[in-house]
C-alpha atoms as a PDB file:
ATOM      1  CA  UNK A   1      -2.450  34.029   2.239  1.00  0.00           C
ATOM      2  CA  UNK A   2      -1.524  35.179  -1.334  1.00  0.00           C
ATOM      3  CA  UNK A   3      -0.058  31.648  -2.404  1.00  0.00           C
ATOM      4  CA  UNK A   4      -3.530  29.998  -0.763  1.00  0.00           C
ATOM      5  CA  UNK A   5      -5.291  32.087  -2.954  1.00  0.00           C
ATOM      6  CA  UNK A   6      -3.398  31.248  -5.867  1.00  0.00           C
ATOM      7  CA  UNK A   7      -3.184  27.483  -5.587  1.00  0.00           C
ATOM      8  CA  UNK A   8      -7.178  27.547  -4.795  1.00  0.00           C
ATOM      9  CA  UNK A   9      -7.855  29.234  -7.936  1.00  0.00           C
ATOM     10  CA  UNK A  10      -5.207  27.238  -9.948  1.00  0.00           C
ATOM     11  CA  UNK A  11      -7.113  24.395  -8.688  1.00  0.00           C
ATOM     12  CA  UNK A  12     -10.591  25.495  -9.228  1.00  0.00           C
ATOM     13  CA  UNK A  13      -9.690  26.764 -12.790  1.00  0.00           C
ATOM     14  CA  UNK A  14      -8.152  23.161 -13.435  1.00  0.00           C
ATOM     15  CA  UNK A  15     -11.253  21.323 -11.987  1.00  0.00           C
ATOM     16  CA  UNK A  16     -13.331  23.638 -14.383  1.00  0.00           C
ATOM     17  CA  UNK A  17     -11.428  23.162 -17.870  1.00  0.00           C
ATOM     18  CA  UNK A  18     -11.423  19.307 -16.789  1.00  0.00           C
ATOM     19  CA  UNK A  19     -15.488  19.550 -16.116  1.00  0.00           C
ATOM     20  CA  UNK A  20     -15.484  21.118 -19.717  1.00  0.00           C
ATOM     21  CA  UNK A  21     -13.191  19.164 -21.781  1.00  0.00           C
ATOM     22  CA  UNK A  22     -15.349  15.859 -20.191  1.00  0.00           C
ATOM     23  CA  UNK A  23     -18.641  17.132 -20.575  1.00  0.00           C
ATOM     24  CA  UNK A  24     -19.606  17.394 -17.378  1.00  0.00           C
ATOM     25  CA  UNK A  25     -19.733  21.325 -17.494  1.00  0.00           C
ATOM     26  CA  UNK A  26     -21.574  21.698 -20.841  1.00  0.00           C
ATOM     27  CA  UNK A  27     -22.459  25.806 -20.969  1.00  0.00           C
ATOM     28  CA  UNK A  28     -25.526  25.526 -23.442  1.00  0.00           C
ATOM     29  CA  UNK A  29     -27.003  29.231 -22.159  1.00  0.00           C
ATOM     30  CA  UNK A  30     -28.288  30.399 -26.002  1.00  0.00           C
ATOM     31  CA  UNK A  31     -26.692  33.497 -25.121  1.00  0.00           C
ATOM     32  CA  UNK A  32     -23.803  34.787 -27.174  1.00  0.00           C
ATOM     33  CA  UNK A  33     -23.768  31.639 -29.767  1.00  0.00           C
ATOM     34  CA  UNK A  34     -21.270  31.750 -32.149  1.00  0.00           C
ATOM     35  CA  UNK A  35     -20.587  28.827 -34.941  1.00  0.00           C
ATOM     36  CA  UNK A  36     -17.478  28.103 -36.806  1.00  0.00           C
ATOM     37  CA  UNK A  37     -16.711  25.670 -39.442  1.00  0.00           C
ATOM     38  CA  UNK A  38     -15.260  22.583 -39.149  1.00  0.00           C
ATOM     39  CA  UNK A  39     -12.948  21.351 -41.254  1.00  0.00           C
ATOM     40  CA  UNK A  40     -10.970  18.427 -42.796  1.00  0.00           C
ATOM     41  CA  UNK A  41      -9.537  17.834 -46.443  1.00  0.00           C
ATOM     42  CA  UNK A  42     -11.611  15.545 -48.430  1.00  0.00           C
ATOM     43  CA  UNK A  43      -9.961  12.316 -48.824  1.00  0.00           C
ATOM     44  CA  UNK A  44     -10.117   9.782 -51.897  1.00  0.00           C
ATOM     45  CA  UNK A  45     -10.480   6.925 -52.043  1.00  0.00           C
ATOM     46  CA  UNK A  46      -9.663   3.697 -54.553  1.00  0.00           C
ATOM     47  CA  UNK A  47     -12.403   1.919 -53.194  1.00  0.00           C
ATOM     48  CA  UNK A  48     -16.425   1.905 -54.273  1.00  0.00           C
ATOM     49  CA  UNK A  49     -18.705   4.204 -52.621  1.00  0.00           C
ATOM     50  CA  UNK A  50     -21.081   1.005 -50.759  1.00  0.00           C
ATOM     51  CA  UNK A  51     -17.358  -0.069 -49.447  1.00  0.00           C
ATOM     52  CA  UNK A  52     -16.738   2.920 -48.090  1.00  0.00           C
ATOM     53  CA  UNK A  53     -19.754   3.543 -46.570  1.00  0.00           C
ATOM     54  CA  UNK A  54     -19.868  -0.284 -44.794  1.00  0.00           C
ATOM     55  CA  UNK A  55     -16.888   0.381 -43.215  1.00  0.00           C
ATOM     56  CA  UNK A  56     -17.491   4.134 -41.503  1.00  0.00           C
ATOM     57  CA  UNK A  57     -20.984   2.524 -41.110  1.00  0.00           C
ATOM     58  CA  UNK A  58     -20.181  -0.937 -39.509  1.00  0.00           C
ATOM     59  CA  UNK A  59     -19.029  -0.139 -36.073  1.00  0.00           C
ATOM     60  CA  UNK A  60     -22.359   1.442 -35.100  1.00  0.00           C
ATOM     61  CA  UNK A  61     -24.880  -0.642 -36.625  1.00  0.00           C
ATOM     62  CA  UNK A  62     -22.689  -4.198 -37.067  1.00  0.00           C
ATOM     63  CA  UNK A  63     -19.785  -5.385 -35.250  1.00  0.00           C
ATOM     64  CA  UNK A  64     -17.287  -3.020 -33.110  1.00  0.00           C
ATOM     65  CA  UNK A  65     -14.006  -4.240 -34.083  1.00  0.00           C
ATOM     66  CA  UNK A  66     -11.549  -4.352 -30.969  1.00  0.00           C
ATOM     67  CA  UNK A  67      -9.263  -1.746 -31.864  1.00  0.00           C
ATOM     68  CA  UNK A  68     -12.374   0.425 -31.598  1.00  0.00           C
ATOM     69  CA  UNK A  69     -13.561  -0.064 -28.385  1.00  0.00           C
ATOM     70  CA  UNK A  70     -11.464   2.354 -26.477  1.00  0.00           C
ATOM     71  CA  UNK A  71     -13.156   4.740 -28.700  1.00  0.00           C
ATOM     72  CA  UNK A  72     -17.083   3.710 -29.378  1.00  0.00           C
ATOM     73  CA  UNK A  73     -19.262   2.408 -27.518  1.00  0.00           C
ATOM     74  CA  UNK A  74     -23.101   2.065 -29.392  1.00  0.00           C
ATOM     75  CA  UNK A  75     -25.142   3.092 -26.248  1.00  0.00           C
ATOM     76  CA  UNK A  76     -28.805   2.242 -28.594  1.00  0.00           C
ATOM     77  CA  UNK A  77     -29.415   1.322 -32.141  1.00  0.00           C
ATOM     78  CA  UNK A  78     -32.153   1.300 -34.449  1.00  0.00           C
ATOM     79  CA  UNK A  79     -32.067   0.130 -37.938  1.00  0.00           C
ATOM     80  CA  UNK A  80     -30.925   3.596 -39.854  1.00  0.00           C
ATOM     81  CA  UNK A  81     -29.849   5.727 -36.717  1.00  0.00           C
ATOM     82  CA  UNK A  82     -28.002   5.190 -33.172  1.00  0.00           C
ATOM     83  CA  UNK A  83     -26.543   6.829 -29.781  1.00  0.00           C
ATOM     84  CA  UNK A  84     -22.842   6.038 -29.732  1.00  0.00           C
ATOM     85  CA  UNK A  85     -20.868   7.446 -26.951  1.00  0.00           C
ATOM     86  CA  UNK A  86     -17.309   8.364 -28.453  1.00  0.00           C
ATOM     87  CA  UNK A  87     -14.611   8.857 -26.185  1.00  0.00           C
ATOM     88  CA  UNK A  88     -11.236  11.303 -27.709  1.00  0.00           C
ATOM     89  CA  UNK A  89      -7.938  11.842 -26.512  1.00  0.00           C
ATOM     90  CA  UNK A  90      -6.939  15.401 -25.903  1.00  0.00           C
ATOM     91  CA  UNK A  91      -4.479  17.130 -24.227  1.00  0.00           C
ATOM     92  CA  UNK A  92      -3.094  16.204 -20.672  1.00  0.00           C
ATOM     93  CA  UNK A  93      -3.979  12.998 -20.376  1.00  0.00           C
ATOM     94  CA  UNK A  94      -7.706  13.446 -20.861  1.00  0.00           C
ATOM     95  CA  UNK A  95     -10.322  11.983 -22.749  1.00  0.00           C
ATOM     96  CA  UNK A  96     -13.353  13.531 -23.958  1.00  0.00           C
ATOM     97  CA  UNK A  97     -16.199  11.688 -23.828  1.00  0.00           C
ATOM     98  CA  UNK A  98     -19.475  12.838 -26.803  1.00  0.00           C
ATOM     99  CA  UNK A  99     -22.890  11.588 -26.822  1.00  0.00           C
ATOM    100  CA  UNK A 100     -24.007  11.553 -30.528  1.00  0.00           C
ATOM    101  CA  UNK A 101     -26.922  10.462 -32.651  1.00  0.00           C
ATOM    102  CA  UNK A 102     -25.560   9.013 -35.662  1.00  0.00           C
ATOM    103  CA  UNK A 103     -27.965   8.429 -38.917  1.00  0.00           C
ATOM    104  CA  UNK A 104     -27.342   6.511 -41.859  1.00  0.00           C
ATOM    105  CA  UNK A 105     -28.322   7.597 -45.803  1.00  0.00           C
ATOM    106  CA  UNK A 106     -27.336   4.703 -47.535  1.00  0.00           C
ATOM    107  CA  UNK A 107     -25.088   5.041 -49.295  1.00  0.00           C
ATOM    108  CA  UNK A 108     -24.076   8.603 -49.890  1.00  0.00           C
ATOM    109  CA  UNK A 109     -24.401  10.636 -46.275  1.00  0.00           C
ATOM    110  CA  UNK A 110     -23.840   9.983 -42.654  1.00  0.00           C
ATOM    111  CA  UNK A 111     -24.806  12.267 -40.058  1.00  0.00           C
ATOM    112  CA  UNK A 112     -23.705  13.374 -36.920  1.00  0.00           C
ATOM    113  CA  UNK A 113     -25.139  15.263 -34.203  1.00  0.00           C
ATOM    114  CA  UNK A 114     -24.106  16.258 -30.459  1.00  0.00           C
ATOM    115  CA  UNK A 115     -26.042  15.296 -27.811  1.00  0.00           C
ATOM    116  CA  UNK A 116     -23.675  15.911 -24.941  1.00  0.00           C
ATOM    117  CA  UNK A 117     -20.367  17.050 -25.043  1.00  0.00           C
ATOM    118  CA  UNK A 118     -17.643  19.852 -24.459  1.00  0.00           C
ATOM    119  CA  UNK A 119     -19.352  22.211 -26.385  1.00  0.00           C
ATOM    120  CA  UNK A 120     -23.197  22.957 -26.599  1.00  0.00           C
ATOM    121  CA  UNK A 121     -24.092  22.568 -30.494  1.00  0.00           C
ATOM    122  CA  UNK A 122     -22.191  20.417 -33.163  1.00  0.00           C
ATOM    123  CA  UNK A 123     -23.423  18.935 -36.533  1.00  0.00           C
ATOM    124  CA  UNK A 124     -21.411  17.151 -39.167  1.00  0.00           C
ATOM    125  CA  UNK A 125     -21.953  15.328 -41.877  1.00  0.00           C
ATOM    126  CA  UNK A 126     -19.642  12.390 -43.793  1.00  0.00           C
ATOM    127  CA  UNK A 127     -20.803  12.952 -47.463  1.00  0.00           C
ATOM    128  CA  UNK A 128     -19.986   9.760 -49.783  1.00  0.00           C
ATOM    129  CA  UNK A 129     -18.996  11.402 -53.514  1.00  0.00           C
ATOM    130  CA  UNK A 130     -18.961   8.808 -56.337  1.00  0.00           C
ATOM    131  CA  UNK A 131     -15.312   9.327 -58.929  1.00  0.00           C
ATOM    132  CA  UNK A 132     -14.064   7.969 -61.607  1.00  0.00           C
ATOM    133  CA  UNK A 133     -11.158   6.182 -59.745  1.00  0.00           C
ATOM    134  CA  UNK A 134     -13.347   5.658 -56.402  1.00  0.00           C
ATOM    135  CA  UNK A 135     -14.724   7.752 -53.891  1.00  0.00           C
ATOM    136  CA  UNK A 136     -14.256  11.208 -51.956  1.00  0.00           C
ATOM    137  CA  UNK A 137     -15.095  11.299 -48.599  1.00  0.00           C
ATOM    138  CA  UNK A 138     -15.774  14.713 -47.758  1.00  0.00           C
ATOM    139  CA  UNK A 139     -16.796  16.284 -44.208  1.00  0.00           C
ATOM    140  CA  UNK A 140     -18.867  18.718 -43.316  1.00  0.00           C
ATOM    141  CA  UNK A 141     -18.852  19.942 -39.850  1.00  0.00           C
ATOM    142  CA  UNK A 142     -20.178  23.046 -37.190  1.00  0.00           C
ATOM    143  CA  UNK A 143     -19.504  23.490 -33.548  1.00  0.00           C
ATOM    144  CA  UNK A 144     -21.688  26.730 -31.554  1.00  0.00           C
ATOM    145  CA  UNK A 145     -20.246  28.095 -28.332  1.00  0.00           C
ATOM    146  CA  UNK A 146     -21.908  30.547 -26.316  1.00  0.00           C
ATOM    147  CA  UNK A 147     -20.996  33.412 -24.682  1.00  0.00           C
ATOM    148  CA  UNK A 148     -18.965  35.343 -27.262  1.00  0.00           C
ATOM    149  CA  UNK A 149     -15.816  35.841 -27.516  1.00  0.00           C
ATOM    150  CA  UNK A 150     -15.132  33.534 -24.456  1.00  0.00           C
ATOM    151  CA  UNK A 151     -17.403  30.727 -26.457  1.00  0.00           C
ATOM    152  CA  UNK A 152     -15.167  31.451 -29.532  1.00  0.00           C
ATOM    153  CA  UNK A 153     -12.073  31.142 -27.638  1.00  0.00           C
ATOM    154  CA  UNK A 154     -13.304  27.496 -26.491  1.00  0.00           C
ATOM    155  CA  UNK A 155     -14.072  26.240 -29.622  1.00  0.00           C
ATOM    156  CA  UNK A 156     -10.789  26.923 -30.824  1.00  0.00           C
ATOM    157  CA  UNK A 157      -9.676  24.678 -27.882  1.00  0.00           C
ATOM    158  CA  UNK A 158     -11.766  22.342 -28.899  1.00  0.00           C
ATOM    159  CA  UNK A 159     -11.915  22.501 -32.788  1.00  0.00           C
ATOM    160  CA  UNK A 160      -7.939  21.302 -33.136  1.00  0.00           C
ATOM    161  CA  UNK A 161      -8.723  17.801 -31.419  1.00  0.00           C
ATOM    162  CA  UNK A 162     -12.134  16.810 -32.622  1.00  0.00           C
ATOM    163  CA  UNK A 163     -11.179  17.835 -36.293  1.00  0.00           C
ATOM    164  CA  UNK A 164      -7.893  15.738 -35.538  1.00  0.00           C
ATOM    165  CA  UNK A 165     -10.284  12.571 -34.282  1.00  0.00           C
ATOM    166  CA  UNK A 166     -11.748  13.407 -37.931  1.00  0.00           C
ATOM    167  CA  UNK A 167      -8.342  13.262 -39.995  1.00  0.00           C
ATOM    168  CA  UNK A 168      -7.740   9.946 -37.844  1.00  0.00           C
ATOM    169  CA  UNK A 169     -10.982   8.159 -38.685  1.00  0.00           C
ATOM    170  CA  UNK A 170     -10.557   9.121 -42.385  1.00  0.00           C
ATOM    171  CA  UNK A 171      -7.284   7.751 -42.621  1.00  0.00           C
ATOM    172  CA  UNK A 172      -8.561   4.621 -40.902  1.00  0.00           C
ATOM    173  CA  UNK A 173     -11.625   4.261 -43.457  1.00  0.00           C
ATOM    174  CA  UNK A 174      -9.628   4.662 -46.351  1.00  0.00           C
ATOM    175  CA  UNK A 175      -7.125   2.115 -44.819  1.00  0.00           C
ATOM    176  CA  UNK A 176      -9.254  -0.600 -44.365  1.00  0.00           C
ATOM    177  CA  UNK A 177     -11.808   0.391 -47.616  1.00  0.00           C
ATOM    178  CA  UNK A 178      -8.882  -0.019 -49.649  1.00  0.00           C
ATOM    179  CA  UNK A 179      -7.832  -3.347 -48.132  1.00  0.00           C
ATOM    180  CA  UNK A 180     -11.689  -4.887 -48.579  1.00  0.00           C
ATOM    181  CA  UNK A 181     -11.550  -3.388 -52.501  1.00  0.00           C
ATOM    182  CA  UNK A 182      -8.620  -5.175 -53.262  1.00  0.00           C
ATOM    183  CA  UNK A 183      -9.953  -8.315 -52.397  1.00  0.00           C
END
């Protein structure tokens, strides 16, 4: 009976971090909310700032490319904002799927905001800094948890892989903003 037990609630504990990490089991209760930074190194860039900003910019209001369609899909767009549905490999085999609104402020800021995903609250922004060689693309990022220390404890689960999805699209941006400078 004791091994029953235990393999139900290694199951049921499974089924639950899977439910969270996919955002089907979002817990968005108010209580207990806790925010913590998010946070990437600033990246430059030898490209100019409109560059830069095309290419974070053109997969949600232009043309997905195909190596980005595992990851985005634009679910609605409007001329200076849209709902993209982003999709993240984590741990296990999983992928987490996020709902965002994304808005555009040509050409220095780009916003980001959850709308449904493994945590209850996240906001970031991808601020566009003019240089003397280029431009620094910065982040600036939050994710809330609820529920305390338990919350807190989550978004540390969570914070290593999104901020990771972060480091990967910045190295991607500078990458290809580079390659369209040179030209």
């Amino acid at each position: 009976m004791g091994l029953l037990r235990t393999a139900v609630l290694a199951a049921t504990a499974a089924a639950g971090y899977r439910a969270l990490v996919r955002g089907d089991l979002t817990i968005d209760t108010g209580i207990g909310r806790r925010t913590r930074p998010l946070v990437c190194a600033p990246v430059d860039i030898a490209a100019p700032r409109e560059t830069v900003f095309d290419v974070v910019a053109e997969p949600y209001l232009g043309r997905i490319t195909r190596s980005m369609r595992d990851k985005l899909e634009v679910v609605e767009r409007g001329s200076d904002m849209v709902l993209a549905a982003h999709r993240t490999p984590v741990s296990w085999g999983l992928v987490a799927p996020t709902l965002e609104t994304v808005r555009f402020e040509r050409p220095e800021r780009i916003h980001f905001r959850l709308v449904r995903g493994p945590v209850p609250f996240v906001v970031e922004q991808f601020v566009l800094h003019e240089t003397g060689t280029g431009t620094r693309l910065e982040y600036v990022g939050e994710m809330g948890t609820d529920l305390w220390g338990l919350g807190s404890w989550w978004a540390d689960r969570v914070a290593g892989p999104w901020e990771a999805a972060v480091r990967g699209s910045f190295a991607a941006v500078k990458t290809e903003a580079e390659r369209r400078a040179k030209r």
